[in-house]
PDB file of N, CA and C in Angstrom:
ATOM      1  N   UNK A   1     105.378  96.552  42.640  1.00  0.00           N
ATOM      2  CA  UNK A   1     106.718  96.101  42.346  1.00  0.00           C
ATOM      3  C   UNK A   1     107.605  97.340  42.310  1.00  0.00           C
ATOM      4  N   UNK A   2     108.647  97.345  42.895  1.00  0.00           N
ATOM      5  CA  UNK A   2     109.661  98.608  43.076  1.00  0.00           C
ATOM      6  C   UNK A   2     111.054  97.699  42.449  1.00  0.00           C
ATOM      7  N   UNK A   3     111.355  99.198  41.791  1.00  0.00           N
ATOM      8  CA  UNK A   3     112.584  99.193  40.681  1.00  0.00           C
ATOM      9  C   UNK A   3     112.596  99.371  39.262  1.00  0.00           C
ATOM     10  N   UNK A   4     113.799  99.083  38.606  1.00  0.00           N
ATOM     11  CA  UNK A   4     113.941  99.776  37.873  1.00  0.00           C
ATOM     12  C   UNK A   4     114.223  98.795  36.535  1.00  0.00           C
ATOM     13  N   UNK A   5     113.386  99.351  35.399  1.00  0.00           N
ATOM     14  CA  UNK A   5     113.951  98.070  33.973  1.00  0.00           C
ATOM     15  C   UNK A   5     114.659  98.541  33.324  1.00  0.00           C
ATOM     16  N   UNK A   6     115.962  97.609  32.864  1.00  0.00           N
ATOM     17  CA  UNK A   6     116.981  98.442  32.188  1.00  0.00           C
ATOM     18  C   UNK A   6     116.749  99.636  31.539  1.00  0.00           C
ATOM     19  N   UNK A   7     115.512  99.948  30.355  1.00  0.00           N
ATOM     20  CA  UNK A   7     115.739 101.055  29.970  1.00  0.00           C
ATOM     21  C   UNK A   7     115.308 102.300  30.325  1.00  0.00           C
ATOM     22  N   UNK A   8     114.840 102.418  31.891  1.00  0.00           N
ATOM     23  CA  UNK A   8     114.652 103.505  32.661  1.00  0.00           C
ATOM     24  C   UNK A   8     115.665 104.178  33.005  1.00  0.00           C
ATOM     25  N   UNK A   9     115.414 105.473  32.924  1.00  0.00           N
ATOM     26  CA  UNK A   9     116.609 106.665  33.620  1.00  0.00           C
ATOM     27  C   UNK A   9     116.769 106.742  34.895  1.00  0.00           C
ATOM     28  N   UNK A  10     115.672 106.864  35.374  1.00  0.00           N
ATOM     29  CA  UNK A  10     115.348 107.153  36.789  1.00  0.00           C
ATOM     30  C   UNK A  10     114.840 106.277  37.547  1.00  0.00           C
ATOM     31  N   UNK A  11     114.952 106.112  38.856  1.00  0.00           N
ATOM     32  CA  UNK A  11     114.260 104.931  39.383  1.00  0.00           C
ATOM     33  C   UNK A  11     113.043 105.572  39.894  1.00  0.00           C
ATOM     34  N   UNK A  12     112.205 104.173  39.948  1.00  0.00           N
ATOM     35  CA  UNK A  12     110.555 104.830  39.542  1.00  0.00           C
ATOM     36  C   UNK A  12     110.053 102.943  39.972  1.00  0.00           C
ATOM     37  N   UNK A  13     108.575 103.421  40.609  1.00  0.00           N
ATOM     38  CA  UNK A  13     107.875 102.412  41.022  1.00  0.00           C
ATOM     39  C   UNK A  13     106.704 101.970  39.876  1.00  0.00           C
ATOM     40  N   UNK A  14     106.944 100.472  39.621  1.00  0.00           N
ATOM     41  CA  UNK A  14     106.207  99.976  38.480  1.00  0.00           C
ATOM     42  C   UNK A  14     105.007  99.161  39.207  1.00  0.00           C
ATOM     43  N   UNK A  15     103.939  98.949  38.881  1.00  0.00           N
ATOM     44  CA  UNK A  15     102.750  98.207  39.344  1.00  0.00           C
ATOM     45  C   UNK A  15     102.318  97.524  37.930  1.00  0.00           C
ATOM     46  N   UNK A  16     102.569  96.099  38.620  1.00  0.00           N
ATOM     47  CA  UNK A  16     101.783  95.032  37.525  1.00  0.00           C
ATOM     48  C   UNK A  16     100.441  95.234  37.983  1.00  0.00           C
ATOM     49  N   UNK A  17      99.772  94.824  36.812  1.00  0.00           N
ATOM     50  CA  UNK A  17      98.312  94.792  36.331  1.00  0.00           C
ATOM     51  C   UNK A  17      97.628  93.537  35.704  1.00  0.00           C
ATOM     52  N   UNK A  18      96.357  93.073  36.034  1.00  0.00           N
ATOM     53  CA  UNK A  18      95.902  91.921  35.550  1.00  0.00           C
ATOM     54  C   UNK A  18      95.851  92.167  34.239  1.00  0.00           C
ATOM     55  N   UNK A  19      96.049  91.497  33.059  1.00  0.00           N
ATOM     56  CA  UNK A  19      96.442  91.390  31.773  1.00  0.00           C
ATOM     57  C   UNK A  19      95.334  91.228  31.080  1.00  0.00           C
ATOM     58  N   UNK A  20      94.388  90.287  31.645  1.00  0.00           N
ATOM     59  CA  UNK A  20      93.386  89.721  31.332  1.00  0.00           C
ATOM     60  C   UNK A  20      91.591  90.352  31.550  1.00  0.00           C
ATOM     61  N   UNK A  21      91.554  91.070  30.420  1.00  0.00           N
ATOM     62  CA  UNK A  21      90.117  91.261  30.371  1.00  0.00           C
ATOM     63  C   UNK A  21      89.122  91.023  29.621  1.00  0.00           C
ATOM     64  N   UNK A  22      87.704  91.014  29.495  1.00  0.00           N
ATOM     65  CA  UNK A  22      86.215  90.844  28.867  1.00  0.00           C
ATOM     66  C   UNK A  22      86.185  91.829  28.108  1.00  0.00           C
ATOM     67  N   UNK A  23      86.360  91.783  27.046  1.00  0.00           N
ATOM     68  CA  UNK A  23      85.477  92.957  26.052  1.00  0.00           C
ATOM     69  C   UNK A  23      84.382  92.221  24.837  1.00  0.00           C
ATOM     70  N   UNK A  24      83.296  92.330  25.428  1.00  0.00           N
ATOM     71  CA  UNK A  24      81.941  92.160  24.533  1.00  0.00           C
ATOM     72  C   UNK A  24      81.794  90.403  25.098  1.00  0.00           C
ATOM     73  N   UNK A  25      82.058  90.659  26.232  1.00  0.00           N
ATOM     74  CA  UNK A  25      82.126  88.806  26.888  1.00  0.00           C
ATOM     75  C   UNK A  25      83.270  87.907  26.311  1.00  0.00           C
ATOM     76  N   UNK A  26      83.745  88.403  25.510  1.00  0.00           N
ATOM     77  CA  UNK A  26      85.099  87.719  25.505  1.00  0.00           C
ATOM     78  C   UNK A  26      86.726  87.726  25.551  1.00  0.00           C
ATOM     79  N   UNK A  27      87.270  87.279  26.105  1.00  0.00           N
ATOM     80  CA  UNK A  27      88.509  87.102  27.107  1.00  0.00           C
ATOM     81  C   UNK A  27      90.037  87.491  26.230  1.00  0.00           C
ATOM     82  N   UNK A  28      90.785  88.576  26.496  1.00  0.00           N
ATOM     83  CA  UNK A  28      91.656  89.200  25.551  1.00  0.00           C
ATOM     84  C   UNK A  28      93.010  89.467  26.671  1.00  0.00           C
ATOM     85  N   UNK A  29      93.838  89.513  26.035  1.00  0.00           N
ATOM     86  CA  UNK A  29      95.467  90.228  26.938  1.00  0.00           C
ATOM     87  C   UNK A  29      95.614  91.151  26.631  1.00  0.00           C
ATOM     88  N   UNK A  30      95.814  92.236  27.454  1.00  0.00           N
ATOM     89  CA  UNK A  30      96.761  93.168  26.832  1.00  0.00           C
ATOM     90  C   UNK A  30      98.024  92.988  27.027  1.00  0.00           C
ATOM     91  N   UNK A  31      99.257  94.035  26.051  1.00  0.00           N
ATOM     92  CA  UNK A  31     100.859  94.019  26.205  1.00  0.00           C
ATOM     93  C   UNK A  31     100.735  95.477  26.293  1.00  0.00           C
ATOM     94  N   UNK A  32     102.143  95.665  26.581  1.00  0.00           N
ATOM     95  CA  UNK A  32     102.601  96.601  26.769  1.00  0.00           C
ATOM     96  C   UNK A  32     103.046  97.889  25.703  1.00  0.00           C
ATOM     97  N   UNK A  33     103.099  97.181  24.717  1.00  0.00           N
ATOM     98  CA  UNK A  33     103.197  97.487  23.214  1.00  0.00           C
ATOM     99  C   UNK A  33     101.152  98.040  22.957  1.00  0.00           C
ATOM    100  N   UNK A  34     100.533  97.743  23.801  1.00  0.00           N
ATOM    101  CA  UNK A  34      98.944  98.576  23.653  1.00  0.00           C
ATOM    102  C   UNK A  34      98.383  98.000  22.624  1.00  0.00           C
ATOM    103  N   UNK A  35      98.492  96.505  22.489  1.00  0.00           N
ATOM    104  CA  UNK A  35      97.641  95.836  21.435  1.00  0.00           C
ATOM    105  C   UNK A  35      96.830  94.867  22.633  1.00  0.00           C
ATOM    106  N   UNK A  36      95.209  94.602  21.776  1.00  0.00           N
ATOM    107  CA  UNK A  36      94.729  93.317  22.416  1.00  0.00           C
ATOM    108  C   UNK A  36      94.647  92.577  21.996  1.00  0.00           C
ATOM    109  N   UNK A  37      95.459  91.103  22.267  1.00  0.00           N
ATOM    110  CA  UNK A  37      95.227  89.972  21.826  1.00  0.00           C
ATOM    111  C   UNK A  37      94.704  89.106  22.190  1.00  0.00           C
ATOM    112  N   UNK A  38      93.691  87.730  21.051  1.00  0.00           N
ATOM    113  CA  UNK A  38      92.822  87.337  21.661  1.00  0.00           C
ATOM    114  C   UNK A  38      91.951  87.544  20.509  1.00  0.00           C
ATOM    115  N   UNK A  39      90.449  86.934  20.576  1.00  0.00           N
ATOM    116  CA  UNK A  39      89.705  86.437  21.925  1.00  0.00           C
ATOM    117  C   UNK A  39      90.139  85.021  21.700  1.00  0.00           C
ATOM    118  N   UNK A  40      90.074  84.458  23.753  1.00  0.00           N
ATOM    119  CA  UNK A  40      90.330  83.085  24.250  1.00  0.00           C
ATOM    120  C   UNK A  40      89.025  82.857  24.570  1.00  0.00           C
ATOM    121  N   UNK A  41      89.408  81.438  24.362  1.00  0.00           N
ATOM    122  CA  UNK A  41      88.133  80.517  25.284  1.00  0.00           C
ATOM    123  C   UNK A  41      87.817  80.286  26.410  1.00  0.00           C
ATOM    124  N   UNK A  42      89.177  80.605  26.971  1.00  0.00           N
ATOM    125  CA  UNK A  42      89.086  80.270  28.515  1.00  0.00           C
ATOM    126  C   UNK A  42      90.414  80.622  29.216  1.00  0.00           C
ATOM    127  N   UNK A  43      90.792  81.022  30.364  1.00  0.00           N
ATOM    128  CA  UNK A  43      91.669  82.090  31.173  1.00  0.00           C
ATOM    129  C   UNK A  43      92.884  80.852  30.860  1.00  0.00           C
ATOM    130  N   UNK A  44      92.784  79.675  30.744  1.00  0.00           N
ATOM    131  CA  UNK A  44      94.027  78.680  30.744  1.00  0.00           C
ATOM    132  C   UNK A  44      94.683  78.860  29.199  1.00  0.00           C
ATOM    133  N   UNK A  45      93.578  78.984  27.767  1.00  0.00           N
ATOM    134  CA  UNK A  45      94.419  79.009  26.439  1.00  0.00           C
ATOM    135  C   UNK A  45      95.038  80.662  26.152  1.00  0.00           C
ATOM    136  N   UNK A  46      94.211  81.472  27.293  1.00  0.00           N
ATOM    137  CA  UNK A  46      95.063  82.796  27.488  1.00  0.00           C
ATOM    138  C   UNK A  46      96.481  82.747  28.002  1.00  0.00           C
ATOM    139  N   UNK A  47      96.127  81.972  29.148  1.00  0.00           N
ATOM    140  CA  UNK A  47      98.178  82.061  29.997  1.00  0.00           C
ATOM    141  C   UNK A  47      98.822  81.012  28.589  1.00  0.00           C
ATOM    142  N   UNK A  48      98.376  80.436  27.769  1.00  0.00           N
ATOM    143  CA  UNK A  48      99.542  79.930  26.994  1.00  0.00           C
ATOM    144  C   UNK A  48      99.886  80.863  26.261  1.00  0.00           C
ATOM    145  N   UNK A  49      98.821  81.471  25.418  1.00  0.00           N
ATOM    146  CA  UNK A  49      99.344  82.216  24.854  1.00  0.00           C
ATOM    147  C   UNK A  49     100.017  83.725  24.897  1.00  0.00           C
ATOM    148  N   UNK A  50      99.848  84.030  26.502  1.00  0.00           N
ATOM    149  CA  UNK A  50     100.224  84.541  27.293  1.00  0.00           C
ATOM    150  C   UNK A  50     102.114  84.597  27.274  1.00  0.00           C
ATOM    151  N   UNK A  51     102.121  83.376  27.227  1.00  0.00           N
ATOM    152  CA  UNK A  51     103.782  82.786  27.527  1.00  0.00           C
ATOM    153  C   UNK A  51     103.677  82.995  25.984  1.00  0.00           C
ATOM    154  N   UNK A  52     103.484  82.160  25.360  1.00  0.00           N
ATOM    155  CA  UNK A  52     104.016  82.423  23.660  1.00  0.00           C
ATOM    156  C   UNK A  52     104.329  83.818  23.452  1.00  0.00           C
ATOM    157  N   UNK A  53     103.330  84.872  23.556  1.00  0.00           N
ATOM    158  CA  UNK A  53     103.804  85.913  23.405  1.00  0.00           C
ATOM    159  C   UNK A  53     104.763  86.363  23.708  1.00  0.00           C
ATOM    160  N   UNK A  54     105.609  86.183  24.958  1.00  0.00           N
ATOM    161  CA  UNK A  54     106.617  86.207  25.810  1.00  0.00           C
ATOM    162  C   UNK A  54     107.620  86.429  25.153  1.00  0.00           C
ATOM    163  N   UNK A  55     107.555  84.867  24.867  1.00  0.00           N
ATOM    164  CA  UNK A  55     108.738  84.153  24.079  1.00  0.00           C
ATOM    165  C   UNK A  55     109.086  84.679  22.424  1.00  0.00           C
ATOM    166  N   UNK A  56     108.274  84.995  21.980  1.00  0.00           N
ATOM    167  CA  UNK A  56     107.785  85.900  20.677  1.00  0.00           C
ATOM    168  C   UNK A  56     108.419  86.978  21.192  1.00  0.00           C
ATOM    169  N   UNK A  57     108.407  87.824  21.962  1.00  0.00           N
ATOM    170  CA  UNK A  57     108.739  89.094  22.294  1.00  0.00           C
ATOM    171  C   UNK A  57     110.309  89.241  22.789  1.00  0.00           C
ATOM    172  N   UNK A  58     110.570  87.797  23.623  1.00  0.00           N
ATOM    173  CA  UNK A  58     111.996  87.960  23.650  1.00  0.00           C
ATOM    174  C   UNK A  58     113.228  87.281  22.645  1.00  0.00           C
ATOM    175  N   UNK A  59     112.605  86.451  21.978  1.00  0.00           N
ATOM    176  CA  UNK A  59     113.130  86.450  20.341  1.00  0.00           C
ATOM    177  C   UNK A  59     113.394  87.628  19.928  1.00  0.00           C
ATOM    178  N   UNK A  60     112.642  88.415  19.672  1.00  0.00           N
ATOM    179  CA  UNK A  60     112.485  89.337  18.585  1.00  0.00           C
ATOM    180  C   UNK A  60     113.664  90.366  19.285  1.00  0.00           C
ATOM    181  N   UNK A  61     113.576  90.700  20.429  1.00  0.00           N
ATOM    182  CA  UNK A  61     114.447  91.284  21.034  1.00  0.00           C
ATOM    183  C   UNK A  61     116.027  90.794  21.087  1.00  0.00           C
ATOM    184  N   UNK A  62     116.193  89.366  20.777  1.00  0.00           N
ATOM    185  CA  UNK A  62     117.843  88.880  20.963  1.00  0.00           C
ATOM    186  C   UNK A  62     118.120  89.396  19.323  1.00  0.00           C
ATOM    187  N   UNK A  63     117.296  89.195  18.642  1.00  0.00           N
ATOM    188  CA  UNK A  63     117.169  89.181  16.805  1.00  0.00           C
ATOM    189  C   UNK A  63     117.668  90.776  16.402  1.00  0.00           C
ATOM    190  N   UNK A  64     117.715  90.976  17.162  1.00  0.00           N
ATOM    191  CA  UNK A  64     117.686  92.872  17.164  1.00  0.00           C
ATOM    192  C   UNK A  64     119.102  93.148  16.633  1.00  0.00           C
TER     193      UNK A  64
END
């Protein structure tokens, strides 16, 4: 993905990454904030909570 997120100075090339990994066989997200959340049961109650987090994250950001 090329460009730039508002709070970059410089323009600079970003690469998404699968979110979703196994640690000790079970299924976790990472954010960007460098926490893992989780463990899921299965890759589908991950993408919800996937989005919840989202939405959690851009709350918190209008709240600011």
């Amino acid at each position: 993905m090329y460009g730039m997120r508002a709070q970059d100075n410089d323009p600079a090339t970003h690469f998404r990454s699968d979110r979703l990994c196994r640690v000790n066989g079970e299924l976790y997200f990472s954010t960007r904030e460098n926490t893992l959340e989780g463990p899921f049961e299965n890759p589908e109650k991950a993408a919800l909570a996937i989005q919840a987090y989202i939405e959690r994250m851009l709350l918190s950001r209008m709240n600011r």
